[in-house]
C-alpha atoms as a PDB file:
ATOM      1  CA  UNK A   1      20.125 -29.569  17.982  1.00  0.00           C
ATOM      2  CA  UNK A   2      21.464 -26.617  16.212  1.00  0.00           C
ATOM      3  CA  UNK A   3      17.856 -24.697  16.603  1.00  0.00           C
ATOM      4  CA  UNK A   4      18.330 -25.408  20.675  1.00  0.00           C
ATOM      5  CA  UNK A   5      21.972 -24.588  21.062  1.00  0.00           C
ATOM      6  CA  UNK A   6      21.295 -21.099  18.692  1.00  0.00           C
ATOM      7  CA  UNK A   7      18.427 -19.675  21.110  1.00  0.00           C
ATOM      8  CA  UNK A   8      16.026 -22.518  22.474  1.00  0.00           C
ATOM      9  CA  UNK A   9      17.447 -22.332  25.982  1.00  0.00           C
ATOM     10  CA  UNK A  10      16.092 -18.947  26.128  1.00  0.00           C
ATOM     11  CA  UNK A  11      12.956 -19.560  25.066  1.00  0.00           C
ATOM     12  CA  UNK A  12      10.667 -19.848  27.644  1.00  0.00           C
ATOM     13  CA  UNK A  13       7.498 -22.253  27.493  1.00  0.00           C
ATOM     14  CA  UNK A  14       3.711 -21.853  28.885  1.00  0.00           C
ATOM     15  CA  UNK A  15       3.575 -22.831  32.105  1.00  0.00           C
ATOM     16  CA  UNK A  16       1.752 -25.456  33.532  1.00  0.00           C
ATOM     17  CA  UNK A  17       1.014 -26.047  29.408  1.00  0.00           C
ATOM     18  CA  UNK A  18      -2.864 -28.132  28.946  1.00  0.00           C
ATOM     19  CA  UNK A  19      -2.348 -29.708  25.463  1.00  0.00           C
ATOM     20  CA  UNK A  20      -5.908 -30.520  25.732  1.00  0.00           C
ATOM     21  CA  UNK A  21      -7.322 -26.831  26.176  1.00  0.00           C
ATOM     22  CA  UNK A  22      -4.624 -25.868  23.593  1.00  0.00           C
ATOM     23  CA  UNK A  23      -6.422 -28.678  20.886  1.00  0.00           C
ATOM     24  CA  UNK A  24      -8.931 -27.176  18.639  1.00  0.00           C
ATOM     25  CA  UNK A  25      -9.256 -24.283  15.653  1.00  0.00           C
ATOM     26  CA  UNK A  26      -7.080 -21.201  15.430  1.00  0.00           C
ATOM     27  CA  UNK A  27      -6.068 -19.122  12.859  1.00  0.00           C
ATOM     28  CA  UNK A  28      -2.425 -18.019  11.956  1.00  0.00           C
ATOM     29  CA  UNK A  29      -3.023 -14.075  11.954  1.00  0.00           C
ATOM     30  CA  UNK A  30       0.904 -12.968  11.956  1.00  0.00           C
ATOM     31  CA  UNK A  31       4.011 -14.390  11.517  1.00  0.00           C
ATOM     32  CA  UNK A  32       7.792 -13.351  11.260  1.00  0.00           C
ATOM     33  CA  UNK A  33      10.804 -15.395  10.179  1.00  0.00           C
ATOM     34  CA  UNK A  34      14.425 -15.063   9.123  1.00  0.00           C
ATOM     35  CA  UNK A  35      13.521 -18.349   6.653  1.00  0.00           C
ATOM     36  CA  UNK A  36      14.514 -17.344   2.834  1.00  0.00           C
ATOM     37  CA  UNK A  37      11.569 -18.811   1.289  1.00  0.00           C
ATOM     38  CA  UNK A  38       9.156 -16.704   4.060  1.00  0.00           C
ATOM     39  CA  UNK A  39      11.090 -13.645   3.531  1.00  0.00           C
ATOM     40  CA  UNK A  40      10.486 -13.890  -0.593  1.00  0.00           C
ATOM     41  CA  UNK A  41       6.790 -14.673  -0.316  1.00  0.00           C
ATOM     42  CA  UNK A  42       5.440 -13.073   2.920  1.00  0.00           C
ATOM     43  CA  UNK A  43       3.842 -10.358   0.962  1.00  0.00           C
ATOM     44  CA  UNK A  44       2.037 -13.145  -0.934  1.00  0.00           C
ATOM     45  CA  UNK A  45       0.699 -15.274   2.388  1.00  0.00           C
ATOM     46  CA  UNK A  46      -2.457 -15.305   3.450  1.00  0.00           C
ATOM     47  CA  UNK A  47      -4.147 -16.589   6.978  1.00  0.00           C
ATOM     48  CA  UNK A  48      -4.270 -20.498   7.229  1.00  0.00           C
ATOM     49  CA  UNK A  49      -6.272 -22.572   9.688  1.00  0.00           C
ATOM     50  CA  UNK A  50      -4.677 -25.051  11.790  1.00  0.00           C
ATOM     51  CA  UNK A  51      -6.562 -27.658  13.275  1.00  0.00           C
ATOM     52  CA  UNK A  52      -4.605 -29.111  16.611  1.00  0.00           C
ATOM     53  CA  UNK A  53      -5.325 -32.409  18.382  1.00  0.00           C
ATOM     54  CA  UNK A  54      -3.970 -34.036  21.270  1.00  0.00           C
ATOM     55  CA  UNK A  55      -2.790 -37.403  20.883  1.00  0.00           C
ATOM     56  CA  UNK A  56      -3.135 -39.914  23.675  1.00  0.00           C
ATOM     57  CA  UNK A  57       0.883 -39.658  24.620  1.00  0.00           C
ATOM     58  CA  UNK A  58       0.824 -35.939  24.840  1.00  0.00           C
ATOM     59  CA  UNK A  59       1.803 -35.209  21.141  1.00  0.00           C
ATOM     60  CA  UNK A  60       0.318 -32.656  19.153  1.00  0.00           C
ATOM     61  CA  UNK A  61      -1.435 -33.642  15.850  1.00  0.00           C
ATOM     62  CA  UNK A  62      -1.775 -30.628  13.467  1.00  0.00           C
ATOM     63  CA  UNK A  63      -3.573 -30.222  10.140  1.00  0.00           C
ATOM     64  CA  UNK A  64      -2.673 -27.127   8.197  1.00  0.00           C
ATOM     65  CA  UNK A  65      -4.543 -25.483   5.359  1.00  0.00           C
ATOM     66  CA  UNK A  66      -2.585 -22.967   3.674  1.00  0.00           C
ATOM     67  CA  UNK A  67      -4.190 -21.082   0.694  1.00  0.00           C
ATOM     68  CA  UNK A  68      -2.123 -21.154  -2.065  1.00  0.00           C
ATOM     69  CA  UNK A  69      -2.123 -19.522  -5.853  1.00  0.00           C
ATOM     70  CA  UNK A  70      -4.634 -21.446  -7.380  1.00  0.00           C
ATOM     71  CA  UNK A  71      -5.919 -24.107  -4.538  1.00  0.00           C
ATOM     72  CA  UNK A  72      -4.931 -25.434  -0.824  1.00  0.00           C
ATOM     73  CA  UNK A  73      -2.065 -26.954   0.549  1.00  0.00           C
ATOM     74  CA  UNK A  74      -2.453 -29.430   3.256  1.00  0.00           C
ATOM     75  CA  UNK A  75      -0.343 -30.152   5.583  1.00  0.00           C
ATOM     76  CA  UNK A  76      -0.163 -33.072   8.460  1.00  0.00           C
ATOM     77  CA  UNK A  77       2.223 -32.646  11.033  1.00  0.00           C
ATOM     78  CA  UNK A  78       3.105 -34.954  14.366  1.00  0.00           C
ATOM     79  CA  UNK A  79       5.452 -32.879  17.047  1.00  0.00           C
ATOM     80  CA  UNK A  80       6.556 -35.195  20.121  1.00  0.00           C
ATOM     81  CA  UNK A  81       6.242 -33.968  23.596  1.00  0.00           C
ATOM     82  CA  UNK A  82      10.180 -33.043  24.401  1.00  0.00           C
ATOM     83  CA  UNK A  83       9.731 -34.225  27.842  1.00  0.00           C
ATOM     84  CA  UNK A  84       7.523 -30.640  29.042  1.00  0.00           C
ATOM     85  CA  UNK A  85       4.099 -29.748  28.007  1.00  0.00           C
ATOM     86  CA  UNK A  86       4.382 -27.150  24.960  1.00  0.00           C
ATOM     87  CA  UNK A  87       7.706 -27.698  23.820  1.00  0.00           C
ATOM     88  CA  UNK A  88       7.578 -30.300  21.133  1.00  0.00           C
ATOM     89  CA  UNK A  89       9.820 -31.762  18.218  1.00  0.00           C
ATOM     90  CA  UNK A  90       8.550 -32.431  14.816  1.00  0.00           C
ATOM     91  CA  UNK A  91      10.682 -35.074  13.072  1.00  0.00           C
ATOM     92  CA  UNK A  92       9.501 -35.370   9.620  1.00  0.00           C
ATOM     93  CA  UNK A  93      11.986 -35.564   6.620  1.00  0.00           C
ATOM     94  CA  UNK A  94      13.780 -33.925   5.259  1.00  0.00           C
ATOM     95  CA  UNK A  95      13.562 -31.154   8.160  1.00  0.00           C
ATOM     96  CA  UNK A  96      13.976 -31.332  12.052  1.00  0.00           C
ATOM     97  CA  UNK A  97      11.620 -28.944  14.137  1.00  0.00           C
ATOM     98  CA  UNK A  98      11.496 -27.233  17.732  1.00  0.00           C
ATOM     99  CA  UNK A  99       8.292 -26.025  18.624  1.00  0.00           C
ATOM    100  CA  UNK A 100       7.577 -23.801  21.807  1.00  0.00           C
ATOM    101  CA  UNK A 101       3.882 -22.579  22.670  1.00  0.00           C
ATOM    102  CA  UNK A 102       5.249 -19.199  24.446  1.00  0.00           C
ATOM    103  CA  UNK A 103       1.992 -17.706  25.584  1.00  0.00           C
ATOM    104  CA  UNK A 104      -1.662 -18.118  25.272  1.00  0.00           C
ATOM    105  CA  UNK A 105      -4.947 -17.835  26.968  1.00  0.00           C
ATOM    106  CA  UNK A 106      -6.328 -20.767  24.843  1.00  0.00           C
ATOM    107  CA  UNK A 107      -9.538 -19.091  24.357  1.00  0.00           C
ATOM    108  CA  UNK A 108      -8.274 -16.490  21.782  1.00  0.00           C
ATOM    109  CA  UNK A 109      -4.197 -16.383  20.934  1.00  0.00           C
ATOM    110  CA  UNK A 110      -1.491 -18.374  21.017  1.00  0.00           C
ATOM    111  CA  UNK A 111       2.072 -17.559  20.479  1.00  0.00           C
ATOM    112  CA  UNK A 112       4.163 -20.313  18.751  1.00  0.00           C
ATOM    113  CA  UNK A 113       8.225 -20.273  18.427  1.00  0.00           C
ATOM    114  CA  UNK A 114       9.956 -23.059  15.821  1.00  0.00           C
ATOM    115  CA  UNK A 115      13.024 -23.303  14.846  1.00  0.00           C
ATOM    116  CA  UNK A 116      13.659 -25.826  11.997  1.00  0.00           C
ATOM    117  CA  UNK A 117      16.641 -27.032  10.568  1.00  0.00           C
ATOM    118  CA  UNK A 118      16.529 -28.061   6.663  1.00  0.00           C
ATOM    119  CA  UNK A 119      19.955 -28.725   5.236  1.00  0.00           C
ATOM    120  CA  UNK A 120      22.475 -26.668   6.932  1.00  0.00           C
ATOM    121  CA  UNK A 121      20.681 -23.234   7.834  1.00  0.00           C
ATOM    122  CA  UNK A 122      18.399 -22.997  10.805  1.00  0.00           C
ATOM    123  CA  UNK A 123      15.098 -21.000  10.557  1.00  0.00           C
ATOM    124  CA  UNK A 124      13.473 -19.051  13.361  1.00  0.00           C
ATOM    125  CA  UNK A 125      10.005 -18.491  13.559  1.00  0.00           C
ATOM    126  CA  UNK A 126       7.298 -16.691  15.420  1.00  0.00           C
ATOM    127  CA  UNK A 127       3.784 -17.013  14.949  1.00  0.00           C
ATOM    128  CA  UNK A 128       0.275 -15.644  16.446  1.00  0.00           C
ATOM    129  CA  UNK A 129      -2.564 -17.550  16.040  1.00  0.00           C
ATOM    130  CA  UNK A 130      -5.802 -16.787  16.932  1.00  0.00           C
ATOM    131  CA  UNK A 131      -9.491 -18.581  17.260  1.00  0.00           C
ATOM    132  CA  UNK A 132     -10.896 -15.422  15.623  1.00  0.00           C
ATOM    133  CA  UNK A 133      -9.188 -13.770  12.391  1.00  0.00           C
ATOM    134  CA  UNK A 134      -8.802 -10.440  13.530  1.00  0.00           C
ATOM    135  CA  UNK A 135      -6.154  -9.289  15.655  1.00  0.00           C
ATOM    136  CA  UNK A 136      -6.206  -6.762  18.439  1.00  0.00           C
ATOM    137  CA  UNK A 137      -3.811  -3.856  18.369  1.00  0.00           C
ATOM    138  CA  UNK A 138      -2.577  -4.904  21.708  1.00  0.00           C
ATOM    139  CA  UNK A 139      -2.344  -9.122  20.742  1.00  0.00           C
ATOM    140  CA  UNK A 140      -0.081  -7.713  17.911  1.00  0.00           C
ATOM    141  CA  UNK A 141       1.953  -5.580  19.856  1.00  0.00           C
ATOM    142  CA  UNK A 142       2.720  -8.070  22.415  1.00  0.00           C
ATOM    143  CA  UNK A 143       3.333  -9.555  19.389  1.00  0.00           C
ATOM    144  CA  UNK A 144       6.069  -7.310  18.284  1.00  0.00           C
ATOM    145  CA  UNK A 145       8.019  -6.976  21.589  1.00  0.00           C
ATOM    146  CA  UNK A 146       8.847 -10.695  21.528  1.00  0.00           C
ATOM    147  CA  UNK A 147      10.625 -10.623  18.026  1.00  0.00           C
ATOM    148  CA  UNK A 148      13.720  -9.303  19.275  1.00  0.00           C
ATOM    149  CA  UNK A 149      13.831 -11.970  21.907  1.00  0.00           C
ATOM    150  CA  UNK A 150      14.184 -14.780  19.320  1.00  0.00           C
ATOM    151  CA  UNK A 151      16.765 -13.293  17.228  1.00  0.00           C
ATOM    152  CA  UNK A 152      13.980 -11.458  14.869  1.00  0.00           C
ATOM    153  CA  UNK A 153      13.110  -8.537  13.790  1.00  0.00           C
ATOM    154  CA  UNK A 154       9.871  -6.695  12.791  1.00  0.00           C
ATOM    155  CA  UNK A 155      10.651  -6.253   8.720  1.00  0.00           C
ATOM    156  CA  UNK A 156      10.950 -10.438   9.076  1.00  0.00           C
ATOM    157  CA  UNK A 157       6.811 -10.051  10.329  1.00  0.00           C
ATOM    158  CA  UNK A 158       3.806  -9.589   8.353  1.00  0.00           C
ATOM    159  CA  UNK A 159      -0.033  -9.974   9.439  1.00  0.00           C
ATOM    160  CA  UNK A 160      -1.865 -12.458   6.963  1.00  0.00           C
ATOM    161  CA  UNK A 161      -4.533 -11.113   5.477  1.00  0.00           C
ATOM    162  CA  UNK A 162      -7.858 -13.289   6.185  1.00  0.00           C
ATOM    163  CA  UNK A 163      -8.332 -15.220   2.581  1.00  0.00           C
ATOM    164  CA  UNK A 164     -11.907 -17.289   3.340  1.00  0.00           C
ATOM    165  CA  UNK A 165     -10.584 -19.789   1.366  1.00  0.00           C
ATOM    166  CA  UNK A 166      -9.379 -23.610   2.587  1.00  0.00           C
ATOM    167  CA  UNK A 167     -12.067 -23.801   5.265  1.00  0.00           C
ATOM    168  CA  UNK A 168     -11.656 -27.210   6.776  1.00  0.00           C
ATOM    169  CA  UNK A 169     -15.390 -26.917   8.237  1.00  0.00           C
ATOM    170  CA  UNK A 170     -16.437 -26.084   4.151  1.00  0.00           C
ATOM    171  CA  UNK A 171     -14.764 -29.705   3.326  1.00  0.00           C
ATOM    172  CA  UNK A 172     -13.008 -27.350   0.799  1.00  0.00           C
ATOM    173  CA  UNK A 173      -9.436 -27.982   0.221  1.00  0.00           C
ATOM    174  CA  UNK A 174      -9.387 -26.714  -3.835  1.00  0.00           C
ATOM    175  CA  UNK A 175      -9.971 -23.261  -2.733  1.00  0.00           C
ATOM    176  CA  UNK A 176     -13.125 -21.160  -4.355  1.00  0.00           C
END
């Protein structure tokens, strides 16, 4: 609740949102955040691969690999459908989470907004994925302009380096 009152009403949402051309591969290519954790390690981050699914009530199902020091972290995440396709809440303990899909042309990017609450602090996030790795100049500049319009700035950002590790098509989730 804190995530919506902060800046959610101001974040808009895709319109006329298709979960099911949304479902599929993409690649998170940049991402900024005013999280402490993110801030310490973004220098350290490299691209994951999220794998999203539609579930029959309009829910998205994701599966995140993230490459980490010495193997791959997965991740399974559920976000309800918050009553408009694209804006979603993710529920799982010990952390409450507001997503937004702000833009995309499904076919190649996709730009996400969460907010999640752990504890006491809030976290803003914004994040560009794409179906291929490498990002335009243009993708990351439209990119860059909406930073400021959730609270963020562009030292919170970094663009993840492509790692070719935790390939979900390889069946590899141990890294190299």
């Amino acid at each position: 609740l804190l995530c919506l009152l902060q800046v959610g009403a101001k974040v808009p949402v895709q319109p006329d949102f298709k979960t099911e051309k949304f479902a599929g591969t993409w690649h998170l290519t940049a991402a900024a955040s005013n999280c402490p954790v993110f801030l310490k390690m973004k220098d350290m981050l490299k691209s994951s691969t999220a794998t999203i699914n539609s579930t029959p009530e309009g829910d998205l199902s994701v599966k995140l690999l993230w490459p980490m020091l010495d193997k791959c972290q997965k991740f399974d995440l559920l976000f309800q459908q918050s009553g408009r396709a694209g804006h979603y809440t993710g529920m799982s303990a010990p952390e409450n989470r507001d997503l937004r899909v702000v833009e995309t042309d499904y076919s190649s990017f996709a730009i996400v907004y969460q907010c999640q609450l752990k504890g006491l602090e809030p976290s803003t996030s914004l994040q560009l994925f794409l179906r291929e790795q490498d990002p335009s100049p243009e993708l990351l500049q439209k990119f860059k302009q909406l930073l400021s319009s959730v609270g963020l700035t562009e030292d919170t950002m970094v663009v993840l380096p492509e790692s070719g590790e935790c390939q979900e098509s390889r069946g590899d989730t141990h890294g190299p």
